[in-house]
PDB file of N, CA and C in Angstrom:
ATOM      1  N   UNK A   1     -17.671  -0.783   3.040  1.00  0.00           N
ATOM      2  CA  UNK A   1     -16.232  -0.926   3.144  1.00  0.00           C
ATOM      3  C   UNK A   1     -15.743  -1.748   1.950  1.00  0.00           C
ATOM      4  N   UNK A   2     -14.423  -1.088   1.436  1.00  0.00           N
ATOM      5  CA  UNK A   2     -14.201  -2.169   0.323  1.00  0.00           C
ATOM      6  C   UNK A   2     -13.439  -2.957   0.591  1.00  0.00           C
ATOM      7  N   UNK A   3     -13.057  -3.807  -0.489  1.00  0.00           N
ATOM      8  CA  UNK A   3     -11.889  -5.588   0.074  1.00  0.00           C
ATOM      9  C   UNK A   3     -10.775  -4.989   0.296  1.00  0.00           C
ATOM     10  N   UNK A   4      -9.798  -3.717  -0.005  1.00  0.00           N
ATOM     11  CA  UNK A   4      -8.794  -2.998   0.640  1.00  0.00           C
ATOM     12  C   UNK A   4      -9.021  -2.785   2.088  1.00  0.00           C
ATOM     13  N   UNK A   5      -9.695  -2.429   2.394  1.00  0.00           N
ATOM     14  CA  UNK A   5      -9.938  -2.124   3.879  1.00  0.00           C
ATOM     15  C   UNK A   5     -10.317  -3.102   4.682  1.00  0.00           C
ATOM     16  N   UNK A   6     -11.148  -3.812   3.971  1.00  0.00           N
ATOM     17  CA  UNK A   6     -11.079  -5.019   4.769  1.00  0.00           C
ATOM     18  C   UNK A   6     -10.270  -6.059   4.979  1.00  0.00           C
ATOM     19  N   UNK A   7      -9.030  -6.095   3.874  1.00  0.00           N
ATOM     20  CA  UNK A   7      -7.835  -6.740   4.197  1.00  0.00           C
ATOM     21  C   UNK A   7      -6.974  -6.607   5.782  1.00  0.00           C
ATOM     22  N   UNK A   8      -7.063  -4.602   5.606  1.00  0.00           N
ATOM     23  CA  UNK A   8      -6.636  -3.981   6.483  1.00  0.00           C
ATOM     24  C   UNK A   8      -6.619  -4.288   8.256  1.00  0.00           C
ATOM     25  N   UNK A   9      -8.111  -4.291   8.393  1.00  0.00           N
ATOM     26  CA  UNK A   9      -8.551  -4.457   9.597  1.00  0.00           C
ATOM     27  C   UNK A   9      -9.148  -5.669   9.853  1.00  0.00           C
ATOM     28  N   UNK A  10      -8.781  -6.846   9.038  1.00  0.00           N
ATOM     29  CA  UNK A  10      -8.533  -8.233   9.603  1.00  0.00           C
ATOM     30  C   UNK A  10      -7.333  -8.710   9.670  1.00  0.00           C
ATOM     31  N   UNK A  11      -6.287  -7.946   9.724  1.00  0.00           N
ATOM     32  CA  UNK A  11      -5.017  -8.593  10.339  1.00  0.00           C
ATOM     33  C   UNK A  11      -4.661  -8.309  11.660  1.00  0.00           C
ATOM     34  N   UNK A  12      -3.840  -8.583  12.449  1.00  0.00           N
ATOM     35  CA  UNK A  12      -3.611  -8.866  14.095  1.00  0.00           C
ATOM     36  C   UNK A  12      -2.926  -7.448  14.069  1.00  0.00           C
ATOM     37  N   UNK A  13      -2.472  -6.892  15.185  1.00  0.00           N
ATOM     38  CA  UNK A  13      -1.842  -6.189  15.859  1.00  0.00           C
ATOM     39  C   UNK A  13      -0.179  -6.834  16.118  1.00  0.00           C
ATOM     40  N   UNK A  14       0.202  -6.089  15.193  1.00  0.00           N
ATOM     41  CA  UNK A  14       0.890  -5.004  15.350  1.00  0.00           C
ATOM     42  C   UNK A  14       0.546  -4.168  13.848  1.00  0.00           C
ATOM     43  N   UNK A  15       0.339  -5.717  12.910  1.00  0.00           N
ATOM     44  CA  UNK A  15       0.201  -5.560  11.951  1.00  0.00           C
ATOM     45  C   UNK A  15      -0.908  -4.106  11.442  1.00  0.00           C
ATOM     46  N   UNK A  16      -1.962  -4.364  11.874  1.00  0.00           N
ATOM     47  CA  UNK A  16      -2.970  -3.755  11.284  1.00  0.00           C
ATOM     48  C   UNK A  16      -2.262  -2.026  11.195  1.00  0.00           C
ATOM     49  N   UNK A  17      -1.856  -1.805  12.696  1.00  0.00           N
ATOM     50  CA  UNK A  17      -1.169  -0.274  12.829  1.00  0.00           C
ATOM     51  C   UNK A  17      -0.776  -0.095  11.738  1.00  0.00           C
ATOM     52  N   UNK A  18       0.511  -0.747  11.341  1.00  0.00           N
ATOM     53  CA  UNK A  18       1.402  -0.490  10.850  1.00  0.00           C
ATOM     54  C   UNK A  18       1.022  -0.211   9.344  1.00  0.00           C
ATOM     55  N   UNK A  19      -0.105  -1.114   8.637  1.00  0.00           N
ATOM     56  CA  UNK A  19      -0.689  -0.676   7.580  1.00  0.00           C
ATOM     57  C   UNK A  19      -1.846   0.574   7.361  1.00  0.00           C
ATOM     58  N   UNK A  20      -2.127   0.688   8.499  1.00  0.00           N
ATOM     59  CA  UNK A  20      -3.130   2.038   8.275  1.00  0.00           C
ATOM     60  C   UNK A  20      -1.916   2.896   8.831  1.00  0.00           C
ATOM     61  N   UNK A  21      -0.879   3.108   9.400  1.00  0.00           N
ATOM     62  CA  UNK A  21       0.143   4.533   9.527  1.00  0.00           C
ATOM     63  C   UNK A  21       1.003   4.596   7.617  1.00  0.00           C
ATOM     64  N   UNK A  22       1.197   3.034   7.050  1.00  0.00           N
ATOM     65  CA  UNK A  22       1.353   3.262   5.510  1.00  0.00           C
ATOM     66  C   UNK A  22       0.044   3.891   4.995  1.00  0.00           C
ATOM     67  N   UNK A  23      -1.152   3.466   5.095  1.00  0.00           N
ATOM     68  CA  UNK A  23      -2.019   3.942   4.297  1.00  0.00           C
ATOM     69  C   UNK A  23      -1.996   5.100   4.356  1.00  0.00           C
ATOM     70  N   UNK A  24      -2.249   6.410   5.168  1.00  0.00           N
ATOM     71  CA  UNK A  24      -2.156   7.285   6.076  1.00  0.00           C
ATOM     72  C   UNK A  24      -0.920   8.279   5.132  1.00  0.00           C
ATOM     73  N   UNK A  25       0.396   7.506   5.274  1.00  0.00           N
ATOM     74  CA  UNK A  25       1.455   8.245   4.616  1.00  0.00           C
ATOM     75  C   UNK A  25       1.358   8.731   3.321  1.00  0.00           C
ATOM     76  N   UNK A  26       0.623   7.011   2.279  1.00  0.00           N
ATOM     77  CA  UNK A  26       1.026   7.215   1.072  1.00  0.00           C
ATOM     78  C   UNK A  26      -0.282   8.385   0.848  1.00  0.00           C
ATOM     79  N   UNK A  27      -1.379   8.088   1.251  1.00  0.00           N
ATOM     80  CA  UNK A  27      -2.698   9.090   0.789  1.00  0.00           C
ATOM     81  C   UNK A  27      -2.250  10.576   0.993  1.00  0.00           C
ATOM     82  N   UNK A  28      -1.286  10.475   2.115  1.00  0.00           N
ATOM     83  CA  UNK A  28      -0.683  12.190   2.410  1.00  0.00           C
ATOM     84  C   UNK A  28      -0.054  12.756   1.192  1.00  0.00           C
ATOM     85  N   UNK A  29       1.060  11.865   1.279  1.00  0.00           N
ATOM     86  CA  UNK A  29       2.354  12.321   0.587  1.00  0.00           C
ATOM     87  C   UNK A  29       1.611  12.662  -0.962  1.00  0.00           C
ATOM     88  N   UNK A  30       1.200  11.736  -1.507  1.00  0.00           N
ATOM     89  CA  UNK A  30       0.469  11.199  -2.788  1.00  0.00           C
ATOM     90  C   UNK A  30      -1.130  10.971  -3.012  1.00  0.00           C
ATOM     91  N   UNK A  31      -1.573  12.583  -3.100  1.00  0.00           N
ATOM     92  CA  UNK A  31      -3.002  12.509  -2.916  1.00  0.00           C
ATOM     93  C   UNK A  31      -3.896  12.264  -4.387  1.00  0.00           C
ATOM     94  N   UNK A  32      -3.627  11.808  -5.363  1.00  0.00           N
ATOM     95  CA  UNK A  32      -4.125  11.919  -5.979  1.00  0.00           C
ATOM     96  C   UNK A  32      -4.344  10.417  -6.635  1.00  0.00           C
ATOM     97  N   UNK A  33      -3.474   9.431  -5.648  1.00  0.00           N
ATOM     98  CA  UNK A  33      -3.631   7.801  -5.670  1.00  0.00           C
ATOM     99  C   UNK A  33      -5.317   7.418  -5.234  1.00  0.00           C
ATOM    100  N   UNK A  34      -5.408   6.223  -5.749  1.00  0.00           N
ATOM    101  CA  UNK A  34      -5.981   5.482  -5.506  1.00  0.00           C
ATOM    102  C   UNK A  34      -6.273   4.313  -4.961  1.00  0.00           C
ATOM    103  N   UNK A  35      -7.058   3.742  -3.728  1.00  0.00           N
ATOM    104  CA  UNK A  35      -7.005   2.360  -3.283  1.00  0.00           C
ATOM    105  C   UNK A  35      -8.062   1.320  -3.924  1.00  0.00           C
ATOM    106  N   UNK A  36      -7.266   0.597  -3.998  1.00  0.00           N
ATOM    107  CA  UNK A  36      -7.575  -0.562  -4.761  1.00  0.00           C
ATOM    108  C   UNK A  36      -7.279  -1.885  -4.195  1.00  0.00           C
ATOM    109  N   UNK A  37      -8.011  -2.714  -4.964  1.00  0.00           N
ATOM    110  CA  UNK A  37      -8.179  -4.199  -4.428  1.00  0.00           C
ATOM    111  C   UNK A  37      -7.769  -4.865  -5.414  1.00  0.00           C
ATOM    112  N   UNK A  38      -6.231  -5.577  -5.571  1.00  0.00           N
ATOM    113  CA  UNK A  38      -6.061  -6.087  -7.229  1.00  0.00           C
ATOM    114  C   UNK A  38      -4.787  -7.200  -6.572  1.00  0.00           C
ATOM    115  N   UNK A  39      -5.003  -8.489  -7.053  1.00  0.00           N
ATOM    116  CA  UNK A  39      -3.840  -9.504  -7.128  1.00  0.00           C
ATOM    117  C   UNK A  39      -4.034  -9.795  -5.569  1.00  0.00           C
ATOM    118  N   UNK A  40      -5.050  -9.428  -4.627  1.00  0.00           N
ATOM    119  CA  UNK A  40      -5.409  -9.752  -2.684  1.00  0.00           C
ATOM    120  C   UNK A  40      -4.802  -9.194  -2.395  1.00  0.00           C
ATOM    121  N   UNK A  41      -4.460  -8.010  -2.559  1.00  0.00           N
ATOM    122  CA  UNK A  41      -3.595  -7.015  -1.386  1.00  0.00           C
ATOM    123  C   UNK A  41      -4.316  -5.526  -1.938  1.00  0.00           C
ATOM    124  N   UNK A  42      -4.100  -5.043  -1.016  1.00  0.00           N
ATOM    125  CA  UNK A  42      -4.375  -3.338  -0.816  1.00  0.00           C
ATOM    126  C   UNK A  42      -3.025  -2.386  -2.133  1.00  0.00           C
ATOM    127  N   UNK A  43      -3.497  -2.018  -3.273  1.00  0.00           N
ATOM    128  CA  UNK A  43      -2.689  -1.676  -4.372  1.00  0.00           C
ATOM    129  C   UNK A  43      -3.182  -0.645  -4.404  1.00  0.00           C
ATOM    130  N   UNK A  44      -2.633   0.533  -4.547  1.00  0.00           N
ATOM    131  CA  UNK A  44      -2.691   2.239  -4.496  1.00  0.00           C
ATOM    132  C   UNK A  44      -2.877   2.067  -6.691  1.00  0.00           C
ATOM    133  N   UNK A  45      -3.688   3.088  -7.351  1.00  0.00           N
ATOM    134  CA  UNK A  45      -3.490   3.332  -8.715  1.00  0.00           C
ATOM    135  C   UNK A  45      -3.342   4.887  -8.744  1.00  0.00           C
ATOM    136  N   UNK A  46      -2.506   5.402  -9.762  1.00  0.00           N
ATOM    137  CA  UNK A  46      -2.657   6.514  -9.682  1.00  0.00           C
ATOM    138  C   UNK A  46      -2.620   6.975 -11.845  1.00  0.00           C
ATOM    139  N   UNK A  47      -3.491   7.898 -11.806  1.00  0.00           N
ATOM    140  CA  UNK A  47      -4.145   8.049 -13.372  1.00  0.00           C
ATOM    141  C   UNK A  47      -4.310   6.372 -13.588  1.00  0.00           C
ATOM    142  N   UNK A  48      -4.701   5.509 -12.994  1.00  0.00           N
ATOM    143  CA  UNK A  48      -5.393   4.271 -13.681  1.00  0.00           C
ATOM    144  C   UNK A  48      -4.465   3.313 -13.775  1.00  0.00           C
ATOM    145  N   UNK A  49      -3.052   3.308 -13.509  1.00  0.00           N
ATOM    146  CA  UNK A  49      -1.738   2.919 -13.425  1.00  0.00           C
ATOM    147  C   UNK A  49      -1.337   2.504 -12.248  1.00  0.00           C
ATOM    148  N   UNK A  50      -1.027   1.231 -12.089  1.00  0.00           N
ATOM    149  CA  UNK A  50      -0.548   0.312 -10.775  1.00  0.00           C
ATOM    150  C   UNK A  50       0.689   1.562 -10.209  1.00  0.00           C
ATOM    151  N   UNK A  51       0.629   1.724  -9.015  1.00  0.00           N
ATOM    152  CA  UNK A  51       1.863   2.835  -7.794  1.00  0.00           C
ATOM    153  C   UNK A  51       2.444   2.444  -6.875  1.00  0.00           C
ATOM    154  N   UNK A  52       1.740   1.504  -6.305  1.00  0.00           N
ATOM    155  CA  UNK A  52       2.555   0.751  -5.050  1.00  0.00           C
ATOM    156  C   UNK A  52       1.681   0.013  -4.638  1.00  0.00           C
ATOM    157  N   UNK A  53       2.042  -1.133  -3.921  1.00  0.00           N
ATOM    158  CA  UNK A  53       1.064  -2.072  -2.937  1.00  0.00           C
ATOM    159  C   UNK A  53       1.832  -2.054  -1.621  1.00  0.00           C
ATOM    160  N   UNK A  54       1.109  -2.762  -0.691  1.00  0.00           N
ATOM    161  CA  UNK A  54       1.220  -3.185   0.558  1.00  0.00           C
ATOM    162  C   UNK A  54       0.786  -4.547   0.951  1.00  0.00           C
ATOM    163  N   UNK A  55       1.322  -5.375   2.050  1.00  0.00           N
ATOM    164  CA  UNK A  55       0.690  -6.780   2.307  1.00  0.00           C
ATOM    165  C   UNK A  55       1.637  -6.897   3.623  1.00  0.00           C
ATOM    166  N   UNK A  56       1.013  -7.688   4.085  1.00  0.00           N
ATOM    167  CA  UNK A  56       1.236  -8.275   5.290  1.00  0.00           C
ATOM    168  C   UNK A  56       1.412  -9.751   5.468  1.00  0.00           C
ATOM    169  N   UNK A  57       2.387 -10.721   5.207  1.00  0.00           N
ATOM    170  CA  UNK A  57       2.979 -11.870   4.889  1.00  0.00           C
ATOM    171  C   UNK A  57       3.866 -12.144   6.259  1.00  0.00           C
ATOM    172  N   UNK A  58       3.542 -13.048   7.290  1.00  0.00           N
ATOM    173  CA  UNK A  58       4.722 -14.136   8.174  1.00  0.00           C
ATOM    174  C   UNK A  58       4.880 -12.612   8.976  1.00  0.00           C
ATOM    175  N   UNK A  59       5.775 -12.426   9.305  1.00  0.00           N
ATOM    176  CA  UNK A  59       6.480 -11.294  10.709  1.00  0.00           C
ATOM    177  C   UNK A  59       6.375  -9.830  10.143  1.00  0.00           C
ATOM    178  N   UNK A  60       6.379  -9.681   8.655  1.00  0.00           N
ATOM    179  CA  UNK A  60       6.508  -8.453   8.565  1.00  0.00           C
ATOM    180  C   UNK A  60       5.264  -7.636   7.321  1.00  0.00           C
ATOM    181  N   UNK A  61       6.234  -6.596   7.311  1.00  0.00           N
ATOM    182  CA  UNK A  61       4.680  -5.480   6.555  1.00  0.00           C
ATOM    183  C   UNK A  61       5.728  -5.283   5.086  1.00  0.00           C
ATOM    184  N   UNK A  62       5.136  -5.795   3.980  1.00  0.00           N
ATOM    185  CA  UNK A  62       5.479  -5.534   2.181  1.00  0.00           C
ATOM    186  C   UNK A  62       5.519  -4.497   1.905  1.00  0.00           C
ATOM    187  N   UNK A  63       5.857  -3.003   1.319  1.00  0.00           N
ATOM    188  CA  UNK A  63       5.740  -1.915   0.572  1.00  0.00           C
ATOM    189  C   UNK A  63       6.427  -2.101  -0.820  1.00  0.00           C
ATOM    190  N   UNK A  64       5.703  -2.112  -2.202  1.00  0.00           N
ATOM    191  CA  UNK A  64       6.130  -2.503  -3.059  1.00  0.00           C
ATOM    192  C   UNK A  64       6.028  -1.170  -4.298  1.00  0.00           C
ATOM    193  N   UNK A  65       7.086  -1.016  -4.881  1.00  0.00           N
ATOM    194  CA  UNK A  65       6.693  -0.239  -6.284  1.00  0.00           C
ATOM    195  C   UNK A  65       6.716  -0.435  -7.433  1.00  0.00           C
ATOM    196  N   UNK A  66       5.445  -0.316  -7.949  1.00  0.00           N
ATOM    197  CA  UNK A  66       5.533  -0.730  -9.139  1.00  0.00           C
ATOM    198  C   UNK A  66       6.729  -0.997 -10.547  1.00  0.00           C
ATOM    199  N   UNK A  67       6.718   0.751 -10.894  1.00  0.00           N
ATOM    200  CA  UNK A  67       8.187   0.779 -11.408  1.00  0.00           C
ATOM    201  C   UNK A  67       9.452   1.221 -10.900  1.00  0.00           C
ATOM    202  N   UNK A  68       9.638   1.015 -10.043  1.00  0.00           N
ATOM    203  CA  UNK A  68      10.656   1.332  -9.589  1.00  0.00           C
ATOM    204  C   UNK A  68      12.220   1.489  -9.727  1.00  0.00           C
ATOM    205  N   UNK A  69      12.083   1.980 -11.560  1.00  0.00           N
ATOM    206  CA  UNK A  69      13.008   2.262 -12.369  1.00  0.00           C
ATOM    207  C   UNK A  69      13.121   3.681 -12.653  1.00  0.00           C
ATOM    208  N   UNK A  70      11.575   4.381 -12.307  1.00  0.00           N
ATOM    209  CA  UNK A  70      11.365   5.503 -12.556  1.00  0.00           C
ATOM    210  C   UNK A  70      11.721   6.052 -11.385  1.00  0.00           C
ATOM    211  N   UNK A  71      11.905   5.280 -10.202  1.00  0.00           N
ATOM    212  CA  UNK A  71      12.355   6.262  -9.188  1.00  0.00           C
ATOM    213  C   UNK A  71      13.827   7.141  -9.501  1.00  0.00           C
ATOM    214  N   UNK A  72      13.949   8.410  -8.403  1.00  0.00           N
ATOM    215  CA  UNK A  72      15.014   8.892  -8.940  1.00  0.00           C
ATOM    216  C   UNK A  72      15.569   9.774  -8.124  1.00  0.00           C
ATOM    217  N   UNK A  73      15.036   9.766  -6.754  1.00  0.00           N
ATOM    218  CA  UNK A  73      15.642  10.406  -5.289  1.00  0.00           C
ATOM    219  C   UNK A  73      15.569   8.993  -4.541  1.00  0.00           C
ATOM    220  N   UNK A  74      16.744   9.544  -3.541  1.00  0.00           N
ATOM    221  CA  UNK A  74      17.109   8.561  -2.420  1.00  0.00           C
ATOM    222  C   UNK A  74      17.364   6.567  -3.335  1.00  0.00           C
ATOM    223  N   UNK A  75      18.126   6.881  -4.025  1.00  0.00           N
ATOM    224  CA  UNK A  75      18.703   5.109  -4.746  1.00  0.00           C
ATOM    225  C   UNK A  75      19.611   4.471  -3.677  1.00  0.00           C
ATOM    226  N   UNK A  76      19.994   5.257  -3.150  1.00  0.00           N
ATOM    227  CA  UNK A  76      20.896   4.522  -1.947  1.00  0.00           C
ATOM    228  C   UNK A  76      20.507   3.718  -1.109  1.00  0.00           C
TER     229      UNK A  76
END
């Protein structure tokens, strides 16, 4: 098991769900990412290039994007 996953399934409940139904999504949606272990959190790479992270901090669940300048559906 790597330190991504094991981040995963040492956090409490509700938490843990909620990061393996993200993990779950992004590997769907975006199969050609990668999981990774970079900066202590669970960080997706995709062609070798930081894509998004996840973390679990106090009450709630992090989803982060990298550049998120390049996004360019749903800005609202």
């Amino acid at each position: 098991m790597n330190p991504a996953e094991e981040y995963i399934l040492q956090k409490p409940e509700p938490y843990q769900a909620m990061l393996m139904h993200l993990r779950s999504v992004i590997e769907r949606r975006v199969p050609l990412v990668g999981l990774k272990y970079r900066y202590r959190i669970p960080f997706y790479c995709l062609d070798g290039r930081p894509f998004c992270y996840f973390s679990q901090t106090k009450d709630y669940v992090d989803v982060g994007f990298w550049n998120t300048a390049h996004l360019t559906v749903h800005l609202e």
